[in-house]
Protein backbone atom coordinates (compact mmCIF):
# COMPACT_ATOMS: atom_id res chain seq x y z
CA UNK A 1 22.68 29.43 -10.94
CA UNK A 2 25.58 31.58 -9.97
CA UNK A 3 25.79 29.59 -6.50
CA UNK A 4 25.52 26.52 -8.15
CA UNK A 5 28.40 27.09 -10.72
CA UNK A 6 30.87 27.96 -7.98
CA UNK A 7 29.57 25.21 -6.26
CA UNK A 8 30.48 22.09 -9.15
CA UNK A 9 33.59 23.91 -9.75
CA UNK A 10 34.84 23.33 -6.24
CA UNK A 11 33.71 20.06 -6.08
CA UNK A 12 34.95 19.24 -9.47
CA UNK A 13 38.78 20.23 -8.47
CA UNK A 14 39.26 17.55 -6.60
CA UNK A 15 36.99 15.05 -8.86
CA UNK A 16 38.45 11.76 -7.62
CA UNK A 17 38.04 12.57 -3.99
CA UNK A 18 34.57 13.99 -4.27
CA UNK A 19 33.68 10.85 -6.25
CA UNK A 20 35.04 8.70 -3.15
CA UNK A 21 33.07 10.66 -0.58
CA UNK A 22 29.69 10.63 -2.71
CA UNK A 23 30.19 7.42 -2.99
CA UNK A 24 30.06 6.61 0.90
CA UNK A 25 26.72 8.46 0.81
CA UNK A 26 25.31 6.78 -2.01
CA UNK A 27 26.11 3.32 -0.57
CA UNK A 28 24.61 4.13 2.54
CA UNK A 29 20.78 5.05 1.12
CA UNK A 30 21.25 2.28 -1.88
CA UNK A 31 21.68 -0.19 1.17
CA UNK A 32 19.11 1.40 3.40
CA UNK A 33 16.26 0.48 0.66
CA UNK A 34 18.12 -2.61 -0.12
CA UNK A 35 17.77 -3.89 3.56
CA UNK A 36 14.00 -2.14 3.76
CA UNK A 37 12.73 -4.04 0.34
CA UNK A 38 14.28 -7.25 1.61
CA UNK A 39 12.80 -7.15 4.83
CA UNK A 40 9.52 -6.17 3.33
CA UNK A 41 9.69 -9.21 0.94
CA UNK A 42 10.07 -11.66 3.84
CA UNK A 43 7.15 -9.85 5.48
CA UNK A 44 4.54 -10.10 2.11
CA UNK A 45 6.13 -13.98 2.14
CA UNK A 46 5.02 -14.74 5.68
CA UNK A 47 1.77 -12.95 5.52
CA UNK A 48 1.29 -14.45 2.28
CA UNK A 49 1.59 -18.25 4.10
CA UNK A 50 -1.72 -16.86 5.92
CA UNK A 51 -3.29 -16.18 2.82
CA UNK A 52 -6.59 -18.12 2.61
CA UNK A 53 -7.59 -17.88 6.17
CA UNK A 54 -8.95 -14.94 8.72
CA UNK A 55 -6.08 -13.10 10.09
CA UNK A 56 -8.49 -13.62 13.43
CA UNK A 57 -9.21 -17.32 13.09
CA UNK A 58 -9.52 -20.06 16.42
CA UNK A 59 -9.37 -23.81 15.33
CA UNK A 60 -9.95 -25.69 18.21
CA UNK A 61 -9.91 -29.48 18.59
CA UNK A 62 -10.46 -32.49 21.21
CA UNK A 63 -7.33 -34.27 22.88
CA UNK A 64 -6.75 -36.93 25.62
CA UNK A 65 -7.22 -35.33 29.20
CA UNK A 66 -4.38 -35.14 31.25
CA UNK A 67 -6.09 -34.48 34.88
CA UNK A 68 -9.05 -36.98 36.51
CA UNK A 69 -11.47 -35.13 37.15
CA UNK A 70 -14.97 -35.68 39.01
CA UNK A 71 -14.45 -39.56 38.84
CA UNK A 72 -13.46 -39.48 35.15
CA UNK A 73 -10.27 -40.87 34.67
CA UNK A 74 -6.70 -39.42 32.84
CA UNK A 75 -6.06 -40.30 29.32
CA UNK A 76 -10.03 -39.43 28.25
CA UNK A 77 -10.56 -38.60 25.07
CA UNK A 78 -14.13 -37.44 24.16
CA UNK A 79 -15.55 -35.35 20.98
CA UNK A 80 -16.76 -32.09 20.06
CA UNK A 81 -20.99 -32.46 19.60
CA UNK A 82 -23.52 -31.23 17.44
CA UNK A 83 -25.42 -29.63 20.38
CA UNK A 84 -22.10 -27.52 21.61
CA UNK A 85 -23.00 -25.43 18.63
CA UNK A 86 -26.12 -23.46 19.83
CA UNK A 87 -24.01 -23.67 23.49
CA UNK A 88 -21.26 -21.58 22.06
CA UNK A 89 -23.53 -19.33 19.76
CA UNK A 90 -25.54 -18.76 22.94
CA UNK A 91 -22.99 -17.76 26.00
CA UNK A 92 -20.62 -16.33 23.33
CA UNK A 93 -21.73 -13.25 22.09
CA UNK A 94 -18.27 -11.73 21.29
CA UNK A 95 -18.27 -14.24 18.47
CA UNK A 96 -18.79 -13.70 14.80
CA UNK A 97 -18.70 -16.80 13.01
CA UNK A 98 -18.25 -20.61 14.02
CA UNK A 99 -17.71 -23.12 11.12
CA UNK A 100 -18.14 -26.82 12.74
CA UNK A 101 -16.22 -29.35 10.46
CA UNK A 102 -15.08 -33.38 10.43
CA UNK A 103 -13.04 -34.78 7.88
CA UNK A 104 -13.14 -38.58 7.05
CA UNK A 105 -10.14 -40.48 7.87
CA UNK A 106 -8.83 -38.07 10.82
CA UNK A 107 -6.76 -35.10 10.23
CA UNK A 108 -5.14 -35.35 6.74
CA UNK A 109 -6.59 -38.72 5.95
CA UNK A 110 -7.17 -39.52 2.41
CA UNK A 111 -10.32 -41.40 0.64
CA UNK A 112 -10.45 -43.15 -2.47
CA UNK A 113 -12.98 -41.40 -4.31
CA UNK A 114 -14.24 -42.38 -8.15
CA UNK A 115 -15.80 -41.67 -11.04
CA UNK A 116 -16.45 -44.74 -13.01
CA UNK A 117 -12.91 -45.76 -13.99
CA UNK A 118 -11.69 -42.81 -12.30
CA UNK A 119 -10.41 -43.02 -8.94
CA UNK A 120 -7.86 -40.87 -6.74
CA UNK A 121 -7.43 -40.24 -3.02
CA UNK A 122 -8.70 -37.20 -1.50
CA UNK A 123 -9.76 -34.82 1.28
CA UNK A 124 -12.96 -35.30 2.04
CA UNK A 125 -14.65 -32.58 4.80
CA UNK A 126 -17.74 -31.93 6.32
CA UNK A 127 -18.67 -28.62 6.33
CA UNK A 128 -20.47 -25.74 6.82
CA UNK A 129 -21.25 -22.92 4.55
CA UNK A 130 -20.06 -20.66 7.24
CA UNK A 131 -16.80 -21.84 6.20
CA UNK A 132 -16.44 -19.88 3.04
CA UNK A 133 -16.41 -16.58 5.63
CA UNK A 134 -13.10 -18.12 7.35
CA UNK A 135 -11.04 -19.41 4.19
CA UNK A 136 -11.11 -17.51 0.58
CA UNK A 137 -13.02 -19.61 -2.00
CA UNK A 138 -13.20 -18.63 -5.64
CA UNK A 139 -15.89 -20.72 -7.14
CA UNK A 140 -15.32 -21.53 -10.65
CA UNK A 141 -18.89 -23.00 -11.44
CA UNK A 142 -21.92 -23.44 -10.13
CA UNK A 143 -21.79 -23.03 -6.13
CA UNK A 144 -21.14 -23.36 -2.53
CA UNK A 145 -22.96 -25.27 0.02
CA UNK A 146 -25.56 -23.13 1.59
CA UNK A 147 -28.57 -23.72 4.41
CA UNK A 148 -30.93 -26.22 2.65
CA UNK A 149 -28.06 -28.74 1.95
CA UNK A 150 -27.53 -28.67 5.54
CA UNK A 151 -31.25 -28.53 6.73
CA UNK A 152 -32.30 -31.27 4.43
CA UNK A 153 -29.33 -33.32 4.31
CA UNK A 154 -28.53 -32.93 0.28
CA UNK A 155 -26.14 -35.85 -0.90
CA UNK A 156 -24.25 -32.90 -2.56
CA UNK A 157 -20.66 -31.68 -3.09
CA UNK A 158 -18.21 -29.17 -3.96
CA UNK A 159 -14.71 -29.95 -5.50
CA UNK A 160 -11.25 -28.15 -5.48
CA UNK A 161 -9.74 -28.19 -9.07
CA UNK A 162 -7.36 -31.31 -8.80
CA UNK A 163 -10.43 -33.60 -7.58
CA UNK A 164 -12.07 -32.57 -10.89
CA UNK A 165 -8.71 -32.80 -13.00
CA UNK A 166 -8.55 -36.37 -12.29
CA UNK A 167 -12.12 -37.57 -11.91
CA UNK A 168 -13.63 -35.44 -14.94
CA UNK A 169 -12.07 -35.42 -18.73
CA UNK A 170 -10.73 -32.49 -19.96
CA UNK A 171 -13.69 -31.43 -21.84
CA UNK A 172 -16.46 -32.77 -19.07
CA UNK A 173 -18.41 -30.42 -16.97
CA UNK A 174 -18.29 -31.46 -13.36
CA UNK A 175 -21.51 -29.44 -12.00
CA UNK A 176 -24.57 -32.09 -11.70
CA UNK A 177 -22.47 -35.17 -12.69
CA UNK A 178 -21.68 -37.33 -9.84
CA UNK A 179 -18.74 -39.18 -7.32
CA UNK A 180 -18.70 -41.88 -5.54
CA UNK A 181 -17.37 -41.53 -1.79
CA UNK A 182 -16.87 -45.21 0.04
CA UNK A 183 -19.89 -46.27 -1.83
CA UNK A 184 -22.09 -43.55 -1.29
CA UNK A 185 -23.72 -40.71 -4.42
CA UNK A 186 -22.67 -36.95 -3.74
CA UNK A 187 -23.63 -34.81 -6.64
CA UNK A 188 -21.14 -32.26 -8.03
CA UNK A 189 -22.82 -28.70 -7.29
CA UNK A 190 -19.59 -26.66 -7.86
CA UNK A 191 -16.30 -26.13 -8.88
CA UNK A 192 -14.03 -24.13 -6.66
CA UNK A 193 -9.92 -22.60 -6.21
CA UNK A 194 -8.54 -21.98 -2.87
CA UNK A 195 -6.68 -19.03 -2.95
CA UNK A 196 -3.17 -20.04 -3.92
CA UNK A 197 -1.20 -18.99 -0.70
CA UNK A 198 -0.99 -20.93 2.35
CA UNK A 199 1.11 -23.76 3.74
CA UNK A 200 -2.17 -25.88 3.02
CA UNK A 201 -2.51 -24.78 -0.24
CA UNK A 202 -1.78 -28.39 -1.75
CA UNK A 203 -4.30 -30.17 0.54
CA UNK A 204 -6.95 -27.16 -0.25
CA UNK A 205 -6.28 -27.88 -3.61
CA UNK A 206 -7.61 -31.34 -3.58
CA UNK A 207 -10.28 -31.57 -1.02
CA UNK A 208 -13.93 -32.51 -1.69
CA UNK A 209 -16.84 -30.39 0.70
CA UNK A 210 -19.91 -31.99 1.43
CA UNK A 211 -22.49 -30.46 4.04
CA UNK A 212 -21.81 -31.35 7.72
CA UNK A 213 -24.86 -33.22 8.20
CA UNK A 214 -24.97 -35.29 5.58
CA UNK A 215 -21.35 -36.15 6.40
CA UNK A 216 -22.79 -36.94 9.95
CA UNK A 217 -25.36 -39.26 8.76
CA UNK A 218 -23.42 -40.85 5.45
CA UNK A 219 -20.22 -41.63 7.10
CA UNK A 220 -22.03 -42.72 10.14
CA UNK A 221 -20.30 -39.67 12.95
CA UNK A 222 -23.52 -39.49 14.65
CA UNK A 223 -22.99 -35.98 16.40
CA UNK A 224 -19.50 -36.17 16.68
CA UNK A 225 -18.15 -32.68 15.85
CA UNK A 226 -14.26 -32.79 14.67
CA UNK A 227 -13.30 -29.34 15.15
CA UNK A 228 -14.71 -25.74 15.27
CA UNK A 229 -13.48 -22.76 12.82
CA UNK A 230 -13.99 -19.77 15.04
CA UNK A 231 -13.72 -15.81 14.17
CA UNK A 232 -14.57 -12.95 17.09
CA UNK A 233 -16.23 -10.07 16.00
CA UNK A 234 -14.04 -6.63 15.00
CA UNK A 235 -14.18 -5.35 18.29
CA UNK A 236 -12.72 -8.24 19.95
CA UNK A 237 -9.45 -10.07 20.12
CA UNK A 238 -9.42 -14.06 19.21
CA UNK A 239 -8.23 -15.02 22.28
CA UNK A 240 -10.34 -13.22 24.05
CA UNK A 241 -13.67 -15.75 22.38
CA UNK A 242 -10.74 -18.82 22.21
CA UNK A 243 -10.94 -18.82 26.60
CA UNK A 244 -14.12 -18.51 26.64
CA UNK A 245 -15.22 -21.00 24.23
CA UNK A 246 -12.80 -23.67 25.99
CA UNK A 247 -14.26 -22.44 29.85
CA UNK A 248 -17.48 -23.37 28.26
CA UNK A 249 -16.53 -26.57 26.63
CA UNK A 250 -14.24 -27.79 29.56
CA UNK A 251 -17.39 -27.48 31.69
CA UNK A 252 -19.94 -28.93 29.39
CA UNK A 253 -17.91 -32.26 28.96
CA UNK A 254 -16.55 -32.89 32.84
CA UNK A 255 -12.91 -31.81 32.01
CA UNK A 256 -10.85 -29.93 35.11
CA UNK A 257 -10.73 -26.20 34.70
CA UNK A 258 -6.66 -26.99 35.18
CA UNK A 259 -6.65 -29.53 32.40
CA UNK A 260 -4.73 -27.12 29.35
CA UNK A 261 -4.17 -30.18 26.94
CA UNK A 262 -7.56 -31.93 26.49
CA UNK A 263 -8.80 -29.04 24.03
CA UNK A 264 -6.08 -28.32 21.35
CA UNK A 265 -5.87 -24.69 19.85
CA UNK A 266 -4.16 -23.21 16.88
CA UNK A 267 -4.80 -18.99 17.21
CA UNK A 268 -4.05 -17.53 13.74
CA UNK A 269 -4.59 -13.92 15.52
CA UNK A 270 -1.55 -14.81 17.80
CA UNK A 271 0.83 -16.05 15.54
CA UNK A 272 0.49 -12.97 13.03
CA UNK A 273 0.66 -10.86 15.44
CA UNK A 274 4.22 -12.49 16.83
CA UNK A 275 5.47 -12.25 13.37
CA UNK A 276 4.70 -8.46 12.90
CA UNK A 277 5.67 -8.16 15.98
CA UNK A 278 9.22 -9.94 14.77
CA UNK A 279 9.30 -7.60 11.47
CA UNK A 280 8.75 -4.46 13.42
CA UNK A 281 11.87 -5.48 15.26
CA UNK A 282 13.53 -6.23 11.91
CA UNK A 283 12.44 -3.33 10.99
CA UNK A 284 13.97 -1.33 13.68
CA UNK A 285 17.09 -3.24 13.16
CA UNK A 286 17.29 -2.40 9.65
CA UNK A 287 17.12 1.66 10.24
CA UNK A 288 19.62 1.64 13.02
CA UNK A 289 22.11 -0.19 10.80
CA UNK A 290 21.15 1.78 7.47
CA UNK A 291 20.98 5.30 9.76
CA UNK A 292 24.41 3.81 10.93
CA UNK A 293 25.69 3.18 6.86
CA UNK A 294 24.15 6.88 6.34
CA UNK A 295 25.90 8.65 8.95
CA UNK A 296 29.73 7.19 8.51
CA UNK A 297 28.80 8.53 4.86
CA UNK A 298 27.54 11.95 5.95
CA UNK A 299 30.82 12.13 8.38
CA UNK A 300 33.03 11.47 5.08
CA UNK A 301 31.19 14.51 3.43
CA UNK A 302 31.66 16.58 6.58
CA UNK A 303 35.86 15.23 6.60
CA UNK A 304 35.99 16.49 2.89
CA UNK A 305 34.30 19.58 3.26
CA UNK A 306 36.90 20.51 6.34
CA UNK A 307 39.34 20.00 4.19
CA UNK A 308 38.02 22.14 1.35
CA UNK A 309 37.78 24.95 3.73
CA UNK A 310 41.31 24.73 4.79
CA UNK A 311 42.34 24.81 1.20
CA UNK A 312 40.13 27.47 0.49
CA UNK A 313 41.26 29.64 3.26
CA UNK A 314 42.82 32.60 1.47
CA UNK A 315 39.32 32.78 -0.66
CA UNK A 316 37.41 32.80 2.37
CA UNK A 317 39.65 35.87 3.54
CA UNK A 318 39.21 37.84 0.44
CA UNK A 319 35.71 37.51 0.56
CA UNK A 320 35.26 38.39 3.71
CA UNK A 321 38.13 41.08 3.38
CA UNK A 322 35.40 42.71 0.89
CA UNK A 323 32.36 42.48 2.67
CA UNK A 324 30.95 39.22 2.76
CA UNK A 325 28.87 38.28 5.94
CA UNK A 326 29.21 34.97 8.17
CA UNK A 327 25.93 33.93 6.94
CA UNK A 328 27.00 34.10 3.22
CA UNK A 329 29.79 32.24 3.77
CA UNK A 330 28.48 29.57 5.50
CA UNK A 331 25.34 29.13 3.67
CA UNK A 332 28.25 28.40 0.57
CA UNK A 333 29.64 25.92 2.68
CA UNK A 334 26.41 23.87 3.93
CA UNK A 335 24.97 24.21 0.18
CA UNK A 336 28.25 22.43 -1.04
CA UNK A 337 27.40 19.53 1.46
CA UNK A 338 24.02 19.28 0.94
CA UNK A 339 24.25 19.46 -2.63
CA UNK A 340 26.98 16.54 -2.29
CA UNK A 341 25.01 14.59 0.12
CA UNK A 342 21.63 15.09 -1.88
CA UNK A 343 23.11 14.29 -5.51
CA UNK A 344 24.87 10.91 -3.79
CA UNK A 345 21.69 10.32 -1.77
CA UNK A 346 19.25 10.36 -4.66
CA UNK A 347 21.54 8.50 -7.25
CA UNK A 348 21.24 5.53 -4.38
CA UNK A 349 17.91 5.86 -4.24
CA UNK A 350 17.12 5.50 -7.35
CA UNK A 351 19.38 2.70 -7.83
CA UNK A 352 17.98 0.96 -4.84
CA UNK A 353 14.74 1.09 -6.50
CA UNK A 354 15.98 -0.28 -9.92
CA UNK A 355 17.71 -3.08 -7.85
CA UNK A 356 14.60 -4.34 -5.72
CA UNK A 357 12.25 -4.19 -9.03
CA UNK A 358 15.04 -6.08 -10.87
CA UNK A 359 14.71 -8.80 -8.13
CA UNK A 360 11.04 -8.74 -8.26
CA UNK A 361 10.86 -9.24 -12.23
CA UNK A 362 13.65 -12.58 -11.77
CA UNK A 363 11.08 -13.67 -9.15
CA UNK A 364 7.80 -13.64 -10.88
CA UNK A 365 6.42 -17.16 -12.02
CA UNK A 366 8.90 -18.62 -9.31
CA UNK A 367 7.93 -20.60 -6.44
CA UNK A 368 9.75 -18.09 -3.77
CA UNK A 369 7.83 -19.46 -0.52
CA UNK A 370 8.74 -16.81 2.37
CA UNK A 371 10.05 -14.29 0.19
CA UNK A 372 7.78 -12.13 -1.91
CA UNK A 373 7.49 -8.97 -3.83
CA UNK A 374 10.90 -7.13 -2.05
CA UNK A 375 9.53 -3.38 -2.21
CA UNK A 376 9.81 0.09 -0.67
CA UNK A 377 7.10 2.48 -0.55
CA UNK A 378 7.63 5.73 -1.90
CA UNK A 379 6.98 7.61 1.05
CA UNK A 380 9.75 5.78 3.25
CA UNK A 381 11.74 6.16 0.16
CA UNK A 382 11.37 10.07 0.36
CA UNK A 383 11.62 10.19 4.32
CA UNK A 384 15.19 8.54 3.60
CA UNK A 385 16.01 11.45 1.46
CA UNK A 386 15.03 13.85 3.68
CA UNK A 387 17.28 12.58 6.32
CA UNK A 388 20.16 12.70 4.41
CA UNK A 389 19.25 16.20 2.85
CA UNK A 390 19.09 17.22 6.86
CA UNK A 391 22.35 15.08 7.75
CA UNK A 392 23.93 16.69 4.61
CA UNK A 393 23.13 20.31 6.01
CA UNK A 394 24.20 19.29 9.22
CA UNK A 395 27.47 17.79 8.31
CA UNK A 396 28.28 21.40 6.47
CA UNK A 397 27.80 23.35 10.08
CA UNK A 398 31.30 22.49 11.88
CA UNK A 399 32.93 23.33 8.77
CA UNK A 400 31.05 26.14 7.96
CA UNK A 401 31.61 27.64 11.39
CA UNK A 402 35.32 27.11 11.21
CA UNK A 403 35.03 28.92 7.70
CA UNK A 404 33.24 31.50 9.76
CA UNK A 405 36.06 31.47 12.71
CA UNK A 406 38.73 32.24 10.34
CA UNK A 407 40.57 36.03 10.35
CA UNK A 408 40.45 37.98 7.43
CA UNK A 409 44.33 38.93 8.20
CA UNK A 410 45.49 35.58 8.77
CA UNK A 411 43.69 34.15 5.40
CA UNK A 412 45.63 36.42 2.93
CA UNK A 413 48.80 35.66 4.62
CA UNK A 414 48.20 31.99 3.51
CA UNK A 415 49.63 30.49 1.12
């Protein structure tokens, strides 16, 4: 306590400077876990756009060819079939789940659907219940489509919530009540939400799910396949299964090995990993600066603590005039900066903190797209503080040693 006393009152003589050069210190850490919390809130907002779907996912389509290949001509196109299934489940065995899908009207085509004297325009997919293991469902009521509506061909759907906003009264059950797709029965068998993230969310929102096969035979596809949903097990990457899955395609419909546009991919497992890949780097970016912010406020404690020595230079002679050791004094000297730089440092902290979970409480109930949840954890929070305790002590050393340096005989003939 003793230490501590003589401590605040030589940091309180001066109050006006010591206020100045706390305040470099605390603007460095309070901008540190500004720039952290920000960059972690565009992070959450970008991951969050993946929400929905496997962080490992393959979609994987049919284009045009652009090479002629064993007497087939350029410009080709040709479709996905129902055998390539088993063909892929077979010579794949890194893969974990395939989810074959079609969607009537082409890729975000729209059908008038109705109810009686109900009628909107919707999504309306083929699917497979192996599609529930790729995207989150939450099913409200009643269920998913599962292995008999498949086997046996059920004339049966599932809805997303704004199909059964507009088609159903507000009091009306959906489940076992029936819609009417281009002239053609489906009963209602469940209810479902897609989770809310995603830049699909909207079309998730309003899409109807009816089993593959009976979408093959209803909307007359024969065994026309539209595109495959593909995952690879834990132990291997998505592109890994995505090469092999198009080797085995390009051979099984004549396209040239060369040919890279006929089959048309979209690698979820790449693009995150290019974006963490891009917040690492912001990452980085953000410590070097903040270190940066930190250290031109640790050199300001360091300048004022010189300075504090050179006024306290007759002190320092006394003391050392009566006995007191090198370490003494400059353990008083390095406590007085780390004290300074620890005080500063944790007020910024703290405010920091405050500041980031003010922005989060203005931001909930917003639409905020790529920017969500700004936050710090704790534990980077404290590894901050510890640098700046250690950058505190070791701004005290040069002017600790030149405490150390000075002669007895030449302090008390100071004035």
């Amino acid at each position: 306590m003793e230490k501590i006393k003589e401590i605040y009152q030589t940091l309180s003589k001066n109050k006006l400077r010591t206020t100045l050069t706390a305040f470099g210190v605390f603007w460095g850490i309070f901008m540190l876990i500004i720039m952290l919390g920000s960059g972690n809130g565009l992070e959450n907002g970008v991951t969050e756009s993946f929400g929905g779907t496997a962080k490992n996912a393959v979609y994987m389509w049919t284009q045009n060819t652009s090479i002629a290949y064993k007497g087939l001509p350029r410009g080709r196109s040709f479709d996905f079939k129902t055998e390539d299934i088993q063909a892929i489940k077979d010579n794949v065995p890194e893969l974990a789940v395939i989810a074959p899908a079609a969607q009537l009207g082409g890729y975000r085509g729209e059908n008038n659907v109705n109810r009686g004297k109900f009628t909107g325009a919707f999504t309306v997919r083929g699917d497979f219940p192996e599609t529930k293991l790729i995207q989150t469902f939450k099913i409200i009521e009643g269920r998913f489509l599962n292995e008999l509506d498949i086997k046996e061909r059920r004339k049966v759907c599932v809805i997303a919530p704004r199909v059964a906003e507009i088609l159903f009264p507000k009091n009306e059950a959906p489940i076992n009540k029936y819609i009417q797709v281009n002239g053609i029965y489906f009963k209602v068998i469940g209810t479902l939400k897609a989770d809310n993230s995603g830049d699909d969310v909207q079309e998730k929102m309003q899409t109807i799910y009816i089993p593959f096969t009976t979408f093959q035979n209803a909307f007359n596809f024969g065994g026309k396949i539209g595109w495959f949903t593909l995952t690879a097990k834990p132990a291997y990457s998505a592109s890994m299964v995505e090469e092999k899955i198009k080797v085995l395609m390009k051979n099984r419909h004549s396209i040239s090995p060369d040919d890279d546009r006929a089959i048309g991919t979209w690698n979820s497992e790449k693009e995150f990993k290019k974006l963490m890949g891009l917040f690492r780097g912001i990452e980085v970016l953000v410590w070097i600066v903040g270190i940066g912010t930190l250290l031109a406020g640790v050199i300001g404690v360091s300048n004022i603590m010189l300075i504090i020595v050179k006024e306290r230079t007759k002190e320092i002679g006394v003391r050392r005039a009566i006995g007191a050791s090198p370490l003494n004094i400059m353990s008083q000297v390095i406590w007085e900066s780390i004290l300074l730089t620890s005080i500063a440092g944790y007020i910024g902290l703290v405010c920091g903190v405050f500041a980031l979970e003010a922005v989060n409480i203005a931001l909930k109930g917003q639409e905020t797209g790529m920017f969500q949840n700004p936050s710090v954890d704790i534990v980077i929070a404290l590894k901050a503080l510890v640098i700046l305790v250690i950058s505190g002590a070791l701004a005290g050393i040069i002017p600790a040693q030149k405490a150390v340096n000075i002669s007895p005989v030449e302090a008390l003939r100071t004035e």
